[in-house]
PDB file of N, CA and C in Angstrom:
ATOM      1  N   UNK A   1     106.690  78.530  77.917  1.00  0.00           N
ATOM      2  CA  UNK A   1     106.004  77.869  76.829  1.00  0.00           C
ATOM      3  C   UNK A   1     107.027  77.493  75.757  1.00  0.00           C
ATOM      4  N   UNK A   2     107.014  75.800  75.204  1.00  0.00           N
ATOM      5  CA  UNK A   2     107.672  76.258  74.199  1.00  0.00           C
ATOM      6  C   UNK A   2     107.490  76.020  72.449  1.00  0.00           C
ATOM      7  N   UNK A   3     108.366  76.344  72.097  1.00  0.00           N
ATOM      8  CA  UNK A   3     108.633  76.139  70.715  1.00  0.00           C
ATOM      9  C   UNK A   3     106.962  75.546  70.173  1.00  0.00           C
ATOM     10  N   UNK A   4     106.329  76.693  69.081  1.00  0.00           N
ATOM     11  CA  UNK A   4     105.163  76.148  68.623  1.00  0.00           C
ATOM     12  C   UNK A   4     105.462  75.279  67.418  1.00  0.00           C
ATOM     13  N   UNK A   5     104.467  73.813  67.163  1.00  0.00           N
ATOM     14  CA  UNK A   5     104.638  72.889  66.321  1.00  0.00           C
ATOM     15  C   UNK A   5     103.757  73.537  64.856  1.00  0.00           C
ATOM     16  N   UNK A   6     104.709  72.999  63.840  1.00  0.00           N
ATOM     17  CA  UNK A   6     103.937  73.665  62.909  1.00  0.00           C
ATOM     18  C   UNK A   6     103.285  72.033  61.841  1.00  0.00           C
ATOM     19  N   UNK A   7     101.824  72.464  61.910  1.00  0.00           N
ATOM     20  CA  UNK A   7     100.773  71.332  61.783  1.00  0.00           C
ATOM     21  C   UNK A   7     101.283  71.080  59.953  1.00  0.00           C
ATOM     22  N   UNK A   8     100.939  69.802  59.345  1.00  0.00           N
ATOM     23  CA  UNK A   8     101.395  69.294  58.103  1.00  0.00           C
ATOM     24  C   UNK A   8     100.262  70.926  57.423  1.00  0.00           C
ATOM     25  N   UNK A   9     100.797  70.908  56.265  1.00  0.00           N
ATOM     26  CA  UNK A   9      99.386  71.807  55.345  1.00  0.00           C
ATOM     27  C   UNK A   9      98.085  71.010  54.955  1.00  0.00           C
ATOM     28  N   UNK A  10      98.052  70.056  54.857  1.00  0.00           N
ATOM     29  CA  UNK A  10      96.642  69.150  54.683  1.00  0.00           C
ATOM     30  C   UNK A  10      96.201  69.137  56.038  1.00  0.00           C
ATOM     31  N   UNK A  11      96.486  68.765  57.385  1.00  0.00           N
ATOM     32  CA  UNK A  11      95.669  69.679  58.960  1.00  0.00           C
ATOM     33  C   UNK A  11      95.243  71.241  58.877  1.00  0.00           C
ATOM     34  N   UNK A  12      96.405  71.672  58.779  1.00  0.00           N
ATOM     35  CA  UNK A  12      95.817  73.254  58.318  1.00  0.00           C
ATOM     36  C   UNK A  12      94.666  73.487  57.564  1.00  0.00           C
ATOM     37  N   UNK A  13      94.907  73.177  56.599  1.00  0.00           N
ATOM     38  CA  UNK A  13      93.574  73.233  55.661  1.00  0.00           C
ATOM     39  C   UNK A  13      92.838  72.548  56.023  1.00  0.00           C
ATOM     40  N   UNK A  14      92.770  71.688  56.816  1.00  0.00           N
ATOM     41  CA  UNK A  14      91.377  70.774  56.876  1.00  0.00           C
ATOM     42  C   UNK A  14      91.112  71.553  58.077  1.00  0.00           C
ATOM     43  N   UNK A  15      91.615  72.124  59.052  1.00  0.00           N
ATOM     44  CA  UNK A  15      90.707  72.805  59.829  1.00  0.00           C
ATOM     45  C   UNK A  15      90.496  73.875  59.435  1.00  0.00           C
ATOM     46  N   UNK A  16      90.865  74.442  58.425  1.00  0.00           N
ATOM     47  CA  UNK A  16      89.932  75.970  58.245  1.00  0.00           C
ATOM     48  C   UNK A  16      88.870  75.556  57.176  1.00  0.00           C
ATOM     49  N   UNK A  17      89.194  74.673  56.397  1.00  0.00           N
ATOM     50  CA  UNK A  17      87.879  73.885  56.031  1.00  0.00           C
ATOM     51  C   UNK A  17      86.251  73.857  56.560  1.00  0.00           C
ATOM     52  N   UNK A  18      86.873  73.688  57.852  1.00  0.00           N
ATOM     53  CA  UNK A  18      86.009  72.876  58.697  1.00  0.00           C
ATOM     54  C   UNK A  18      85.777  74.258  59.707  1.00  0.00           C
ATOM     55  N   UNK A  19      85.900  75.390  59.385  1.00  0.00           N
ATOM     56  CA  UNK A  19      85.591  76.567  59.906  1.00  0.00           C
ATOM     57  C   UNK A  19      84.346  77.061  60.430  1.00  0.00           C
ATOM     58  N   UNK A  20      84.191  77.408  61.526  1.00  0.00           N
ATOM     59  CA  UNK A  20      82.545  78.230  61.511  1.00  0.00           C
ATOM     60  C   UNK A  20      82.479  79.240  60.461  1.00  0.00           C
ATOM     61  N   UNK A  21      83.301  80.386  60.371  1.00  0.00           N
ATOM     62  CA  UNK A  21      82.683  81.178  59.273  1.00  0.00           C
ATOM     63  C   UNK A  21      83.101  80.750  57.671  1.00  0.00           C
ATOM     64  N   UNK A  22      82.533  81.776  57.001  1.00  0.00           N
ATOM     65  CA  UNK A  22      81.813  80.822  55.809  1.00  0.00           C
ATOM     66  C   UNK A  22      83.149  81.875  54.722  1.00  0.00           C
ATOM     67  N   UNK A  23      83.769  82.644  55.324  1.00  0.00           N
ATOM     68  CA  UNK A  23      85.234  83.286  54.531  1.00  0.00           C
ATOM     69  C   UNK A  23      85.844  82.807  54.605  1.00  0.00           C
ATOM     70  N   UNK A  24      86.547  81.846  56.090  1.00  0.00           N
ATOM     71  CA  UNK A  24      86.864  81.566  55.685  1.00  0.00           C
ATOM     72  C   UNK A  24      87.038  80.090  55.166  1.00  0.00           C
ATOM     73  N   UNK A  25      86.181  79.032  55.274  1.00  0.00           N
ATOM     74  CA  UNK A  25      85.937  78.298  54.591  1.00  0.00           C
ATOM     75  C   UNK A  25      86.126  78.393  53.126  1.00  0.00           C
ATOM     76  N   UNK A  26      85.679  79.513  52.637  1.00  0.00           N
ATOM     77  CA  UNK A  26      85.687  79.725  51.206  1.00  0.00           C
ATOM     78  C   UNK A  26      87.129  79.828  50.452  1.00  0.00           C
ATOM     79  N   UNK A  27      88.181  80.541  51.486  1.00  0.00           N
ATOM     80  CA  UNK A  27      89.513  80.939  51.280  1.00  0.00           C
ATOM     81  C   UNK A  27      90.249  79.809  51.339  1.00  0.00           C
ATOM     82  N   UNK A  28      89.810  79.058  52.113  1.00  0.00           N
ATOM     83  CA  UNK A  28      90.387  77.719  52.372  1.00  0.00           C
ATOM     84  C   UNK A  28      90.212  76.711  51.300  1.00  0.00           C
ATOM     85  N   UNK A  29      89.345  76.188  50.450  1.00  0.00           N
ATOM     86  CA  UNK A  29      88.996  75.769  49.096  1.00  0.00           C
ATOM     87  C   UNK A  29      89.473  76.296  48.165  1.00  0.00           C
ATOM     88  N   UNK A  30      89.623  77.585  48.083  1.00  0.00           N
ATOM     89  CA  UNK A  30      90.631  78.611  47.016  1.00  0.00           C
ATOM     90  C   UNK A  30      92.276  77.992  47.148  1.00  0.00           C
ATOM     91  N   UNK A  31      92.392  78.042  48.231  1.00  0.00           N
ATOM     92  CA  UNK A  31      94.122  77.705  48.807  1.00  0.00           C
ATOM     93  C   UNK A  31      94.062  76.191  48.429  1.00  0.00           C
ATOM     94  N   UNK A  32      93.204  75.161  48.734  1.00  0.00           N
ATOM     95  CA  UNK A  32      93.324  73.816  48.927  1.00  0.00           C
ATOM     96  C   UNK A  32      93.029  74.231  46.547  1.00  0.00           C
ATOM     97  N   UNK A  33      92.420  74.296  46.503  1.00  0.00           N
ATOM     98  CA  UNK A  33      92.789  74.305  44.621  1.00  0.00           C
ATOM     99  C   UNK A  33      94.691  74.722  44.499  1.00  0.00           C
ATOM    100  N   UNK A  34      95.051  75.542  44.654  1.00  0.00           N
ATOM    101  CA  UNK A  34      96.212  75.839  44.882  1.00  0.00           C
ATOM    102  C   UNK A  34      96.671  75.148  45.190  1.00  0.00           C
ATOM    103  N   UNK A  35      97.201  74.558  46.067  1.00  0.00           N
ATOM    104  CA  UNK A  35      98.074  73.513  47.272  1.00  0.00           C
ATOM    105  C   UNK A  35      97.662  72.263  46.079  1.00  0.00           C
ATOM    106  N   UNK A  36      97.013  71.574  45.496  1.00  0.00           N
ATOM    107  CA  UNK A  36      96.717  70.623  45.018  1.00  0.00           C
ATOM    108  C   UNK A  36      97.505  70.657  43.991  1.00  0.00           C
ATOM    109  N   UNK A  37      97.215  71.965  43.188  1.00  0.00           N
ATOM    110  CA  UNK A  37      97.946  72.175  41.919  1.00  0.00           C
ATOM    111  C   UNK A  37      99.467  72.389  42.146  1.00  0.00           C
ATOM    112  N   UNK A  38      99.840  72.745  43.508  1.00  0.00           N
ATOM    113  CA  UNK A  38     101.342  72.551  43.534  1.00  0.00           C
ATOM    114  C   UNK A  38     102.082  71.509  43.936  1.00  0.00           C
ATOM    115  N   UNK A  39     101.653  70.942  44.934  1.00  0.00           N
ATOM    116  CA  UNK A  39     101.731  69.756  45.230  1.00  0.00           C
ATOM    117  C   UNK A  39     101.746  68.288  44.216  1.00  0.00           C
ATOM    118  N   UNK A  40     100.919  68.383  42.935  1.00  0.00           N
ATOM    119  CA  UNK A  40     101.124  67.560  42.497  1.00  0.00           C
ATOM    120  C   UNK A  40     102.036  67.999  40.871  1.00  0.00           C
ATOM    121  N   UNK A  41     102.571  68.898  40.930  1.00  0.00           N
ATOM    122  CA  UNK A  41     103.469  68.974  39.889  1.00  0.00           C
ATOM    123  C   UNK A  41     104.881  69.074  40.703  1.00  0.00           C
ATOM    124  N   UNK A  42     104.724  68.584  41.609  1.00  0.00           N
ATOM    125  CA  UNK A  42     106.340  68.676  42.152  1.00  0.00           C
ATOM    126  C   UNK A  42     106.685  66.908  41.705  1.00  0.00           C
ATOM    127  N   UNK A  43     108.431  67.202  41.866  1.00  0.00           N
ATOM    128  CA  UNK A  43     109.113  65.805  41.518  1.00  0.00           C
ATOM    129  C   UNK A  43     109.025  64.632  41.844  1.00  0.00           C
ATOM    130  N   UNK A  44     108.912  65.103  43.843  1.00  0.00           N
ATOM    131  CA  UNK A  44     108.869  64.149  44.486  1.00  0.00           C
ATOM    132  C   UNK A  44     107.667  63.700  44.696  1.00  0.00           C
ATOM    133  N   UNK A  45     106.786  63.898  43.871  1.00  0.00           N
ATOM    134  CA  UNK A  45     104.982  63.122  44.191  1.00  0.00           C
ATOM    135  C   UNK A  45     103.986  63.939  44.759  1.00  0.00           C
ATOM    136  N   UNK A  46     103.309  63.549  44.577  1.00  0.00           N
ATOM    137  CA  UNK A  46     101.869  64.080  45.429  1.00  0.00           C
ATOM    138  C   UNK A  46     101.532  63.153  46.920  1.00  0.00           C
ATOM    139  N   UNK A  47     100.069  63.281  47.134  1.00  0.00           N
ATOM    140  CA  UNK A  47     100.068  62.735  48.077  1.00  0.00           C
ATOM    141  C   UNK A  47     100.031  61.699  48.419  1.00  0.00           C
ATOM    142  N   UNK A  48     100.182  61.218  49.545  1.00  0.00           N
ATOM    143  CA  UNK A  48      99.749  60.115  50.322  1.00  0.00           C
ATOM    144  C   UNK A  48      98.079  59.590  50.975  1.00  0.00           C
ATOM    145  N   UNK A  49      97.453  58.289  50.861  1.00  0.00           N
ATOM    146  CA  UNK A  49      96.488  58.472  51.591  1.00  0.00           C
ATOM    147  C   UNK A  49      96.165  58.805  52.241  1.00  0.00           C
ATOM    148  N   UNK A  50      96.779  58.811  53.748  1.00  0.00           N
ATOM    149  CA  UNK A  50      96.631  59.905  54.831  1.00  0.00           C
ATOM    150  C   UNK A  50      96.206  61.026  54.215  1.00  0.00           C
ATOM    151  N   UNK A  51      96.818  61.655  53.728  1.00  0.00           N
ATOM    152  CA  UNK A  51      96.771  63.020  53.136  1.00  0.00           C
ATOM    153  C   UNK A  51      95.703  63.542  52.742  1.00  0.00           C
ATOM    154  N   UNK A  52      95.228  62.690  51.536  1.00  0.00           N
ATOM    155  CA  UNK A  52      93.786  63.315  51.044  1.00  0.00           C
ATOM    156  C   UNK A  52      93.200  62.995  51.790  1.00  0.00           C
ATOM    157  N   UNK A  53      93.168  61.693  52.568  1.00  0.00           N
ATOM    158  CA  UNK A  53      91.967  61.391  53.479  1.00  0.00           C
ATOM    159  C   UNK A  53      91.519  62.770  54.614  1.00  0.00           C
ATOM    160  N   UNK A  54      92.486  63.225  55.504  1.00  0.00           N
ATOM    161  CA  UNK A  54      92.606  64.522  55.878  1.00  0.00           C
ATOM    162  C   UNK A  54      91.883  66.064  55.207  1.00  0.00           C
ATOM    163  N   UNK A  55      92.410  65.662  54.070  1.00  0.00           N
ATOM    164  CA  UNK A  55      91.845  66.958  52.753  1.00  0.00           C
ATOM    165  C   UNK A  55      90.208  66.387  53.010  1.00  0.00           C
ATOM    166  N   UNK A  56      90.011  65.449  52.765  1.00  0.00           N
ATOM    167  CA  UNK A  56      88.498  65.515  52.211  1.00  0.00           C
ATOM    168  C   UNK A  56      88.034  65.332  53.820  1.00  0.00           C
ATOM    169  N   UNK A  57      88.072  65.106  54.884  1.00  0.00           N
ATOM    170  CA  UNK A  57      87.593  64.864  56.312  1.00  0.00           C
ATOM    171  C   UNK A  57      87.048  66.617  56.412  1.00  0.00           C
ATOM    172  N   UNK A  58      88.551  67.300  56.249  1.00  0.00           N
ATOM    173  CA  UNK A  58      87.797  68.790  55.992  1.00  0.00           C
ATOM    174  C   UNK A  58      87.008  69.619  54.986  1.00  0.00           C
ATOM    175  N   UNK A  59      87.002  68.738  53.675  1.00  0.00           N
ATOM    176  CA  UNK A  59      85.749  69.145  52.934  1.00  0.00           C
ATOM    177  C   UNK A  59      84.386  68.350  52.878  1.00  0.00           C
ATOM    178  N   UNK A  60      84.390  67.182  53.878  1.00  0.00           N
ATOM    179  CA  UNK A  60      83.069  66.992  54.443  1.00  0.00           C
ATOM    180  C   UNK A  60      82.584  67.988  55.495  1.00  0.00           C
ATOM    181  N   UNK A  61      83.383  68.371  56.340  1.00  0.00           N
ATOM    182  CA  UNK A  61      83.004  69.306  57.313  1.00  0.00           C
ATOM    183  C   UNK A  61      82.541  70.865  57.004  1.00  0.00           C
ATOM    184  N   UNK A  62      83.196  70.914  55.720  1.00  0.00           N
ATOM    185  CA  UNK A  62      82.803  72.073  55.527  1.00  0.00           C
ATOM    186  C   UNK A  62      81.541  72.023  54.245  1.00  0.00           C
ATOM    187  N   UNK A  63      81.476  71.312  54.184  1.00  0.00           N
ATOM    188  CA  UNK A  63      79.843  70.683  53.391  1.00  0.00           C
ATOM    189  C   UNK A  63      78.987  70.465  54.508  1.00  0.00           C
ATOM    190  N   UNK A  64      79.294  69.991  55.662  1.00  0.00           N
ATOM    191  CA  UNK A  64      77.938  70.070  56.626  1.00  0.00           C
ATOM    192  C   UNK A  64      77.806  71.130  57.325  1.00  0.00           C
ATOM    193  N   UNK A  65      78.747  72.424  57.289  1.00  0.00           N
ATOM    194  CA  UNK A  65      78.849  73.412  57.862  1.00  0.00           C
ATOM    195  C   UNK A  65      78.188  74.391  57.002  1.00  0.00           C
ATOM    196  N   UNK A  66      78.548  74.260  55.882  1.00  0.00           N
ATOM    197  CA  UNK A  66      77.253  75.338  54.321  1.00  0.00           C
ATOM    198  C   UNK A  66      75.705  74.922  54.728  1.00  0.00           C
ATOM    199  N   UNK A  67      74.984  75.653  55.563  1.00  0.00           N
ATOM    200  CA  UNK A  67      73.257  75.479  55.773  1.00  0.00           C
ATOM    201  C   UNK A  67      72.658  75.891  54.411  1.00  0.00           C
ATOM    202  N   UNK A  68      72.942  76.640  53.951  1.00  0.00           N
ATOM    203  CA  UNK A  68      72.109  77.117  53.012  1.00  0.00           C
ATOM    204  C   UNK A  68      72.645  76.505  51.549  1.00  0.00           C
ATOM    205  N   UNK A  69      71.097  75.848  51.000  1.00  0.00           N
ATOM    206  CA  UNK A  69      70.493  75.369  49.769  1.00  0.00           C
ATOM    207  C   UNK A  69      71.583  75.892  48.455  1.00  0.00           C
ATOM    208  N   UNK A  70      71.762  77.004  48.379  1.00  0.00           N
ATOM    209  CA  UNK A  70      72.043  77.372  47.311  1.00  0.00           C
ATOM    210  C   UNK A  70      73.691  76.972  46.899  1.00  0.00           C
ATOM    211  N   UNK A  71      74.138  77.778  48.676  1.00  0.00           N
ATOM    212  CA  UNK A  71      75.664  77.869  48.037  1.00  0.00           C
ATOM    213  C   UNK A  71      75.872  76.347  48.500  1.00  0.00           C
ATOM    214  N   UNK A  72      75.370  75.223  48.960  1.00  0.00           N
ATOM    215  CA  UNK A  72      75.935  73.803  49.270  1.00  0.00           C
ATOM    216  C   UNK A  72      75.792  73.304  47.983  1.00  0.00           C
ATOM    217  N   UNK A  73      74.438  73.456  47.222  1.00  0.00           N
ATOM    218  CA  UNK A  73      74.969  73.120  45.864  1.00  0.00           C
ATOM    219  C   UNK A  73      76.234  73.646  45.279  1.00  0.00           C
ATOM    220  N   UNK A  74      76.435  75.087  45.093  1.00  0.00           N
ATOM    221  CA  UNK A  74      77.744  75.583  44.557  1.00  0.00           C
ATOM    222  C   UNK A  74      79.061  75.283  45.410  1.00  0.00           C
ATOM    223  N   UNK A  75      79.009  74.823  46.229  1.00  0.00           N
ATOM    224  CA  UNK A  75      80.056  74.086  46.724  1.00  0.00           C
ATOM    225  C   UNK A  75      80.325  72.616  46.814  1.00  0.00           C
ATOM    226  N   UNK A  76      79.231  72.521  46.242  1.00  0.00           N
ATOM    227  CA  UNK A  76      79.581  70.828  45.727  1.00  0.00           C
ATOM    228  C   UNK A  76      79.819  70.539  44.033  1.00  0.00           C
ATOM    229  N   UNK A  77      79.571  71.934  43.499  1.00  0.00           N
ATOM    230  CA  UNK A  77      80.073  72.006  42.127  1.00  0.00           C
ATOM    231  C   UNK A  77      81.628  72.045  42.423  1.00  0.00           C
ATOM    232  N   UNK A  78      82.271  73.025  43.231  1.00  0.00           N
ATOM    233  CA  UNK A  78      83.385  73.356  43.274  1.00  0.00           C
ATOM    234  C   UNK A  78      84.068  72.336  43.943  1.00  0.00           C
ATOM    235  N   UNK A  79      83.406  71.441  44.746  1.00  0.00           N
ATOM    236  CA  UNK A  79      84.896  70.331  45.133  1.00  0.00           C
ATOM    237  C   UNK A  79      84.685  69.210  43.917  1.00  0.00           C
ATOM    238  N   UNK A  80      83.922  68.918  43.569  1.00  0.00           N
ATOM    239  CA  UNK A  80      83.823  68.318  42.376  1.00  0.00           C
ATOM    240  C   UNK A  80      84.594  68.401  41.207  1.00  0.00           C
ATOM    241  N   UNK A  81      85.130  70.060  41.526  1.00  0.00           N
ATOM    242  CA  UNK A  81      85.680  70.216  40.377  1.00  0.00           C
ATOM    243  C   UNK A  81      87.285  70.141  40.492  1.00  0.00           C
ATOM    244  N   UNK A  82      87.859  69.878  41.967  1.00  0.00           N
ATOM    245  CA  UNK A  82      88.818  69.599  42.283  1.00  0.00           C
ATOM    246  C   UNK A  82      90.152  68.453  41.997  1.00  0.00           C
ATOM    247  N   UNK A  83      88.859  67.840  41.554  1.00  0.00           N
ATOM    248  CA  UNK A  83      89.470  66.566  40.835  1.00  0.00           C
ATOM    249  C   UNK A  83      90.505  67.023  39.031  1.00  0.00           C
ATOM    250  N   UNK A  84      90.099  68.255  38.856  1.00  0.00           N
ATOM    251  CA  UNK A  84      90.747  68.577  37.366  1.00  0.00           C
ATOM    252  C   UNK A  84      92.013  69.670  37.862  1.00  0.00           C
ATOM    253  N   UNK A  85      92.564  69.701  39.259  1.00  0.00           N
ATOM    254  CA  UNK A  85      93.911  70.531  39.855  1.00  0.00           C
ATOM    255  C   UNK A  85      94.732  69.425  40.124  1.00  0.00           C
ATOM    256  N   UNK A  86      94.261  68.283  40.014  1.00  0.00           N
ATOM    257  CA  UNK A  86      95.389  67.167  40.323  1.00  0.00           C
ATOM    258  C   UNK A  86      96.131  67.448  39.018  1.00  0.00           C
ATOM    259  N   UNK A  87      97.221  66.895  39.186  1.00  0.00           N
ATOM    260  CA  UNK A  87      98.467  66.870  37.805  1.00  0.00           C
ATOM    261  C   UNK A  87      98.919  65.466  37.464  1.00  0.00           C
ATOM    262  N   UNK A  88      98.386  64.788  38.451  1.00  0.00           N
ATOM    263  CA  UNK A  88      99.229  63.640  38.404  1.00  0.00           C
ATOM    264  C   UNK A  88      97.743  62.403  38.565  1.00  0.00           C
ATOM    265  N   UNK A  89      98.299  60.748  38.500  1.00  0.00           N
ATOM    266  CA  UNK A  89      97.196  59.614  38.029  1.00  0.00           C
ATOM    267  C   UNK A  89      96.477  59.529  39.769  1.00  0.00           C
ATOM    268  N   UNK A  90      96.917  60.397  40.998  1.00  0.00           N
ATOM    269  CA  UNK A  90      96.402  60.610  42.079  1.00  0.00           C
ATOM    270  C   UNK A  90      94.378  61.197  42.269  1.00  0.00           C
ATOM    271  N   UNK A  91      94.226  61.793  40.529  1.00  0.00           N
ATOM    272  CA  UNK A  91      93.099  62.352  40.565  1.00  0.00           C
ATOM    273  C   UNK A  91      92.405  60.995  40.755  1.00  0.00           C
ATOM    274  N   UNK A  92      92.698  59.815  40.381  1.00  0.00           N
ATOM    275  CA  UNK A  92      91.752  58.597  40.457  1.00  0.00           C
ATOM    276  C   UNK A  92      91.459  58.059  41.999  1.00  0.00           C
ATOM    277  N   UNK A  93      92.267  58.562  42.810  1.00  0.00           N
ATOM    278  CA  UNK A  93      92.201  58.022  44.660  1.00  0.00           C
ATOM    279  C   UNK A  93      91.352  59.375  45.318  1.00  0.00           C
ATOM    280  N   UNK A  94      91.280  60.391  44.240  1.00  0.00           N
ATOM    281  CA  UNK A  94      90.331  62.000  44.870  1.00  0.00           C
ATOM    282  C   UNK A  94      88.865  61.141  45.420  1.00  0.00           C
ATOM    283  N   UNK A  95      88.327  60.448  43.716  1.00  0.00           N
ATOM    284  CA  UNK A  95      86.743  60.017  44.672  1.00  0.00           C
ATOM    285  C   UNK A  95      86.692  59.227  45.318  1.00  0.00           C
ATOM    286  N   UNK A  96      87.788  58.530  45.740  1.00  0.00           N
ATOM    287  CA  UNK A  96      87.440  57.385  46.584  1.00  0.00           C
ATOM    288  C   UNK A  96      87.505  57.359  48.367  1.00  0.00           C
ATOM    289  N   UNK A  97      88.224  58.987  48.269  1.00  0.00           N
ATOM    290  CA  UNK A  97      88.380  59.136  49.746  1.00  0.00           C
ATOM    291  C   UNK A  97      87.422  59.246  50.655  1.00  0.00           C
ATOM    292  N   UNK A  98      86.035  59.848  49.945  1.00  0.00           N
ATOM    293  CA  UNK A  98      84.634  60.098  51.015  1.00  0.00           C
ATOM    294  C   UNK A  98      84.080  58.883  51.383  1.00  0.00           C
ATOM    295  N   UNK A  99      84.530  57.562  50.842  1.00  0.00           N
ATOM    296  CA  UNK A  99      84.416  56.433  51.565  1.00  0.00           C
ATOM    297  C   UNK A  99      85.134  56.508  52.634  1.00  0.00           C
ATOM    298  N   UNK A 100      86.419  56.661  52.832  1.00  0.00           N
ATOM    299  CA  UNK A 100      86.743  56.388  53.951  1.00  0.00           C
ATOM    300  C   UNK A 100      86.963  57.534  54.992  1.00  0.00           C
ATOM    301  N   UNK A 101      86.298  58.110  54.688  1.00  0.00           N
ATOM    302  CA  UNK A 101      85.751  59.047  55.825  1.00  0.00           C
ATOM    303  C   UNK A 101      84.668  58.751  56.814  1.00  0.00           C
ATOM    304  N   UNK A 102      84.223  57.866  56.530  1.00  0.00           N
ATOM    305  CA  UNK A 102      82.991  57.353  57.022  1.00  0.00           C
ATOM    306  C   UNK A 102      83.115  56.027  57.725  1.00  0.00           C
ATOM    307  N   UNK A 103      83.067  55.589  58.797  1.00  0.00           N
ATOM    308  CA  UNK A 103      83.453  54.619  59.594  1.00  0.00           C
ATOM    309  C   UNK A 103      83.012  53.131  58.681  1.00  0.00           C
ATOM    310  N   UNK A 104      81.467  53.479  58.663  1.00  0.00           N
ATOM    311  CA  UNK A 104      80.152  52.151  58.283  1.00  0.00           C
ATOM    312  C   UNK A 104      81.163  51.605  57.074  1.00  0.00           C
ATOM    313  N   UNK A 105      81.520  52.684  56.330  1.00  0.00           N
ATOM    314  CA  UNK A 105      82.006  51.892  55.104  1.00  0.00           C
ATOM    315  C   UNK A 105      83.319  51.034  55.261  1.00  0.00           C
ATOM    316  N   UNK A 106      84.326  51.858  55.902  1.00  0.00           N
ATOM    317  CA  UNK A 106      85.204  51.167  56.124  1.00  0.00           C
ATOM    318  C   UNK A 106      85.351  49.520  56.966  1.00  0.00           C
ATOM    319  N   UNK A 107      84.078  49.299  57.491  1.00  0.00           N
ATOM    320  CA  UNK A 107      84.338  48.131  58.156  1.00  0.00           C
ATOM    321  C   UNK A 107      83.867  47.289  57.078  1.00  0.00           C
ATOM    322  N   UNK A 108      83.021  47.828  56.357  1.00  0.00           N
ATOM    323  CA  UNK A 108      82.377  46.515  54.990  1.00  0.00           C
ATOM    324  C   UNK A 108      83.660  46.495  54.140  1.00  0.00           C
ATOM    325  N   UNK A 109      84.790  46.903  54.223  1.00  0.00           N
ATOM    326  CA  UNK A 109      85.587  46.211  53.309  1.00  0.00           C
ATOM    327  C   UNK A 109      86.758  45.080  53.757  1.00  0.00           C
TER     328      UNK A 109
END
């Protein structure tokens, strides 16, 4: 077997995002606040479209993966609130990515 590939950190996180259990999903949103906030106070920039697009592919998944009423609201407080860990003028491309997560939309443009 060889040499294991090590996946970008926006794959990583988007698949534990996108987790069956609900820890760690939760740990994963904790880390992705983190990773955001470091990522965008570094020199060389923040992200790329790819990038968030990835980020948010796994916080749709893990919004259709929350069944229950209560905490999908409180987890839609909390990615919502994701938009105030950016550091940089990147927080303005945060809401625009759940468009293109979505096929329908992308062909109407």
């Amino acid at each position: 077997m060889g040499p294991r590939v090590q996946l970008p950190p926006e794959i990583q996180l988007a698949q534990r995002l996108a987790g069956n259990e609900q820890v760690t999903r939760d740990r994963a949103v904790r880390k992705l606040r983190k990773y955001i906030v470091a990522r965008t106070q570094r020199a060389e920039g923040g992200f790329t479209h790819d990038e968030l697009l990835k980020v948010w592919k796994g916080l749709f998944y893990c919004m259709w993966m929350q069944d229950k009423p209560l905490l999908q609201e409180e987890l839609g407080r909390t990615i919502s609130q994701l938009i105030h860990a950016f550091q940089t003028t990147e927080a303005r491309e945060y809401p625009r990515q759940p468009l293109d997560t979505r096929p329908a939309f992308r062909e109407r443009e």
